[in-house]
Protein backbone atom coordinates (compact mmCIF):
# COMPACT_ATOMS: atom_id res chain seq x y z
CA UNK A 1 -47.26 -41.73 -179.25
CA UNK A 2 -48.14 -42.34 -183.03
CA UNK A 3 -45.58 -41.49 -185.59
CA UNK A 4 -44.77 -38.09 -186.59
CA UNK A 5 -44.86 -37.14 -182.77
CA UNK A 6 -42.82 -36.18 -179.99
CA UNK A 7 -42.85 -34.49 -176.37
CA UNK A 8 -41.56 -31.83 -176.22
CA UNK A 9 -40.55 -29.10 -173.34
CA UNK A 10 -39.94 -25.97 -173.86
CA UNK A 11 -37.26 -25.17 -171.12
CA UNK A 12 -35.09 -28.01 -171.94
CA UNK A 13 -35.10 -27.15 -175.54
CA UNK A 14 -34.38 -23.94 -174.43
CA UNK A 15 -31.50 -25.29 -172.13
CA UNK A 16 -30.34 -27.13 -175.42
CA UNK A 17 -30.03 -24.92 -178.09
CA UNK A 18 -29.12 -22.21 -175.67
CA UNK A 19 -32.00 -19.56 -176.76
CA UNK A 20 -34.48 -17.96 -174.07
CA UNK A 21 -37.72 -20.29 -173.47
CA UNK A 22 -39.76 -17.34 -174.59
CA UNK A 23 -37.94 -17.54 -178.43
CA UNK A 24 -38.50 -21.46 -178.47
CA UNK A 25 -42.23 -20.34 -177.39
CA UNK A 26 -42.30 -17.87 -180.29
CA UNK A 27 -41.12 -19.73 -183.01
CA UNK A 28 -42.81 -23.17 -182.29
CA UNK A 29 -46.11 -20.89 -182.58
CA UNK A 30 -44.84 -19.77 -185.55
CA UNK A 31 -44.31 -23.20 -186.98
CA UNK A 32 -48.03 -24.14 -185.47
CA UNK A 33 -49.35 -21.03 -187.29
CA UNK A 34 -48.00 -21.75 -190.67
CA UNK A 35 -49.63 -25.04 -189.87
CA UNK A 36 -46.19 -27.62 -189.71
CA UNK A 37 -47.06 -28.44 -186.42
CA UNK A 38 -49.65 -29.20 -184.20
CA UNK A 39 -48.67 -29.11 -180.52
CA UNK A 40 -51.02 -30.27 -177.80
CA UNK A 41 -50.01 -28.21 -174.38
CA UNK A 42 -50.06 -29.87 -170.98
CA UNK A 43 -48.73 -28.32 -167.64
CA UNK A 44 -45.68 -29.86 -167.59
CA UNK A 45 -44.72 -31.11 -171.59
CA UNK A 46 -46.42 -30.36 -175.33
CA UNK A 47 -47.10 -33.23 -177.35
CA UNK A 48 -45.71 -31.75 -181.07
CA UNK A 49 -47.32 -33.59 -184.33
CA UNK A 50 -45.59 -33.05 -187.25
CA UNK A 51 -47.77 -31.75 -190.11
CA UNK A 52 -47.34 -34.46 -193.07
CA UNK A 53 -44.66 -36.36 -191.41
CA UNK A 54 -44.80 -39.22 -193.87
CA UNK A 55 -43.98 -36.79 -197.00
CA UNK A 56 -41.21 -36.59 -195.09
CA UNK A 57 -40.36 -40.11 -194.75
CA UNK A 58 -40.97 -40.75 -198.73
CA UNK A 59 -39.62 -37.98 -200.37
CA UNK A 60 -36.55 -39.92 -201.63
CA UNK A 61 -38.62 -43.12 -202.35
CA UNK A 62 -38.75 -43.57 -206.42
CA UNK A 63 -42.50 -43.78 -208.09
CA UNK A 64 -43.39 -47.47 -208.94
CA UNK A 65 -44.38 -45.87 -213.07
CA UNK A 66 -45.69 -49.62 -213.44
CA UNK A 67 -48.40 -48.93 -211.34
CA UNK A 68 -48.80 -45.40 -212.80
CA UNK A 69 -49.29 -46.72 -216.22
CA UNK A 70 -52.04 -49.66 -215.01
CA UNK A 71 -53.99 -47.16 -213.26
CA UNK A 72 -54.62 -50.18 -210.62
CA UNK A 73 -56.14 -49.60 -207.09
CA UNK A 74 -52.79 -49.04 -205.99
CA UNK A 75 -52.24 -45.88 -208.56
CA UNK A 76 -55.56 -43.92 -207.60
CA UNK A 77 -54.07 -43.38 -203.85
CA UNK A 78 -51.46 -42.00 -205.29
CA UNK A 79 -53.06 -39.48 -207.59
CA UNK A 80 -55.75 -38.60 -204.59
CA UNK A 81 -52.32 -37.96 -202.04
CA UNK A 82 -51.22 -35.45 -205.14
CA UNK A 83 -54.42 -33.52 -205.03
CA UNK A 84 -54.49 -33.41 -201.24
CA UNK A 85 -50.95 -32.28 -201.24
CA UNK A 86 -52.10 -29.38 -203.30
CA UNK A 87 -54.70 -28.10 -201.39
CA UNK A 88 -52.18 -28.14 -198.35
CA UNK A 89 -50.06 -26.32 -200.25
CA UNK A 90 -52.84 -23.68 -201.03
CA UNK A 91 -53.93 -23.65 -197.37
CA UNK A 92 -50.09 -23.11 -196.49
CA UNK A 93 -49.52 -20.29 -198.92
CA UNK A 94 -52.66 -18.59 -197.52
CA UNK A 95 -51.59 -18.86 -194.09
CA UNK A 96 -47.89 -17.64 -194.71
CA UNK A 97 -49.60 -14.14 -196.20
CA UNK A 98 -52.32 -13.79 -193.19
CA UNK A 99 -49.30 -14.42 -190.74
CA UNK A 100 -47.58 -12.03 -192.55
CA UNK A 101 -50.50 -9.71 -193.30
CA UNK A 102 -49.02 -6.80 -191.98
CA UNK A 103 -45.64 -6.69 -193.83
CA UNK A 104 -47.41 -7.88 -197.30
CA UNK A 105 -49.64 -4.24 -197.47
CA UNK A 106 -49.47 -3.01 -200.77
CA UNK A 107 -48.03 -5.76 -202.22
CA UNK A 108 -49.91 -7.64 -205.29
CA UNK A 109 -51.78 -10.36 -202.99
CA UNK A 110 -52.69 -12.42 -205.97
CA UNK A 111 -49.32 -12.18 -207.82
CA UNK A 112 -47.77 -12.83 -204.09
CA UNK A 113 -49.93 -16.27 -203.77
CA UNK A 114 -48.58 -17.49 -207.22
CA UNK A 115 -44.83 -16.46 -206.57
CA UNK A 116 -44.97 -18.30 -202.74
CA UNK A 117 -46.52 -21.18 -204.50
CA UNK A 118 -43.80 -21.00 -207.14
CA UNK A 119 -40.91 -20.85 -204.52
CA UNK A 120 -42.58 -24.28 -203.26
CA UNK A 121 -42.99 -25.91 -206.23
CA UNK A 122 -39.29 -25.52 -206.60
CA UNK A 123 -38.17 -27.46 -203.37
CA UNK A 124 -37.84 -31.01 -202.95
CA UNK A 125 -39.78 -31.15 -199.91
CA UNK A 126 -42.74 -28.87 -201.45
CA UNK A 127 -42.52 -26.56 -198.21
CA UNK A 128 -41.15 -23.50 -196.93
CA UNK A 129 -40.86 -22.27 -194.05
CA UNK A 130 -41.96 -19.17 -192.32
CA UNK A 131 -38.46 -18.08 -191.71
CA UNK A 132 -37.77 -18.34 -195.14
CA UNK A 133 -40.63 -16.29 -196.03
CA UNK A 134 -39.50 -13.63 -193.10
CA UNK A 135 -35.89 -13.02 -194.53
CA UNK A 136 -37.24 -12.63 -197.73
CA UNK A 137 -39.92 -10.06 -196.81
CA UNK A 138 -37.65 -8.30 -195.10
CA UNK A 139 -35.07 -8.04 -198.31
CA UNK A 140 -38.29 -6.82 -200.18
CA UNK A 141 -39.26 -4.25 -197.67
CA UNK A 142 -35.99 -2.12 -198.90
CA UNK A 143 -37.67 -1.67 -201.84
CA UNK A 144 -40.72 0.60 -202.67
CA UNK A 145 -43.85 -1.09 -203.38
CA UNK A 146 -43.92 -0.09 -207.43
CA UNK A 147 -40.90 -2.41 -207.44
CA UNK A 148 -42.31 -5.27 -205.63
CA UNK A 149 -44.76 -5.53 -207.62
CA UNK A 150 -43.24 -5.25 -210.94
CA UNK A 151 -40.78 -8.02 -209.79
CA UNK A 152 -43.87 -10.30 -208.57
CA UNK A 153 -45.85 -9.68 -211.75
CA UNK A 154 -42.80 -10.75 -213.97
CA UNK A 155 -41.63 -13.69 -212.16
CA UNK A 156 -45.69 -14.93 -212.69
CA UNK A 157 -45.71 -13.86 -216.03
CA UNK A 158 -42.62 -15.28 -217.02
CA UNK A 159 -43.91 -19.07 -214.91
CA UNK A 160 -39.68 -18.97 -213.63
CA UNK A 161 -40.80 -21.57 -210.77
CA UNK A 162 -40.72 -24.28 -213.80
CA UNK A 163 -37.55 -23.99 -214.63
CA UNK A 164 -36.24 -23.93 -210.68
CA UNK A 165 -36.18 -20.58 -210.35
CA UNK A 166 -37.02 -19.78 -206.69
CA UNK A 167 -36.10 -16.73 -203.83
CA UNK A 168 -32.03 -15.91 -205.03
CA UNK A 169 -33.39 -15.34 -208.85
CA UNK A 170 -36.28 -13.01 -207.75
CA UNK A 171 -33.98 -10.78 -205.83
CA UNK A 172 -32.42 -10.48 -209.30
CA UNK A 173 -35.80 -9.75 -211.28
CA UNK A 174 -36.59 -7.11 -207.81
CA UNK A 175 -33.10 -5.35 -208.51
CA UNK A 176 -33.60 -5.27 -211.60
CA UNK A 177 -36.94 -3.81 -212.00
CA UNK A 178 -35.96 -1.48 -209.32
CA UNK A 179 -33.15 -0.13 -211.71
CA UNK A 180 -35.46 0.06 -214.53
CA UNK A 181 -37.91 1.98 -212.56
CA UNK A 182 -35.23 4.78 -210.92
CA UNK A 183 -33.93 5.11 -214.59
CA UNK A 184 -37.42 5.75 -215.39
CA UNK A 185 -37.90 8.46 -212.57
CA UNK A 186 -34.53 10.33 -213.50
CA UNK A 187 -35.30 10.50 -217.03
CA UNK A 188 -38.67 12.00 -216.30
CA UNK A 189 -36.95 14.30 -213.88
CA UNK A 190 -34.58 14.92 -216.50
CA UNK A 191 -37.11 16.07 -218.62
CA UNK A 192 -39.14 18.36 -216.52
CA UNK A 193 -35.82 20.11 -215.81
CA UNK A 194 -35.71 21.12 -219.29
């Protein structure tokens, strides 16, 4: 076993957390297809790797800026870790919206990349997970389409993942472009009335 591993089976998990085998199936696929884990199946146990495992481990672990600011060997790894972190994070974004390809329809996919990426940027950890992505699609999906996109072209517009503004403070900018645009509607009902 290398590090970042484990064996895993899915009945005693199942037996564990006291869910069905068939929902520890499901959402360890889920987690596989959003790419945070790769699990190698055998007939009787999986062998679950855990995508990035040593961000994990050095997420709380200070920058040496000394190194930073000699731009020695050691500080190129560094920089070259950023970059590939980035790309991950693209490659995760992009595989949250083709999991979730057929909830997203209609939805700004461009403005959607940047806002996912935003909600990232704004956790520790720089991930998300699917689940998190799920309950908020499925607040969204209460609202028409005109709205969610509105709410995903101001939240870009405005950059609010800089300041730490993630998931909670979009629901505000979705509720309150939605209110903008019924007021909208009315008043142009209003006015074919008369």
């Amino acid at each position: 076993m290398k590090k970042g591993q484990f064996i895993f089976g899915r009945k005693t998990a199942a037996k564990e957390l006291k869910m069905s085998p068939s929902t520890i199936r499901n959402r360890m696929e889920k987690l596989k297809t959003v790419e945070n884990l790769d699990i190698q199946t055998d007939t009787h146990f999986s062998i679950v790797t855990i995508v990035n495992w040593e961000l994990y481990q050095h997420q709380n672990k200070k920058e040496d800026t000394q190194t930073d600011r000699q731009r020695t060997g050691k500080g190129q790894p560094k920089d070259t870790n950023n970059n590939v972190d980035n790309v991950n994070k693209y490659k995760r974004a992009i595989s949250v919206l083709e999991f979730f390809a057929p909830v997203i329809n209609g939805w700004d996919k461009s403005n959607l990349e940047k806002t996912i990426d935003g909600f990232i940027s704004t956790r520790k950890t720089k991930q998300i997970s699917s689940g998190v992505i799920q309950k908020e699609f499925e607040y969204w999906k209460r609202f028409p389409n005109e709205t969610i996109n509105a709410a995903l072209a101001a939240y870009v517009d405005g950059q609010h993942w800089e300041s730490g503004k993630s998931e909670k403070y979009f629901q505000g900018i979705i509720r309150g472009k939605d209110k903008a645009i019924q007021k909208e509607s009315n008043q142009s009902l209003f006015q074919k009335a008369f």
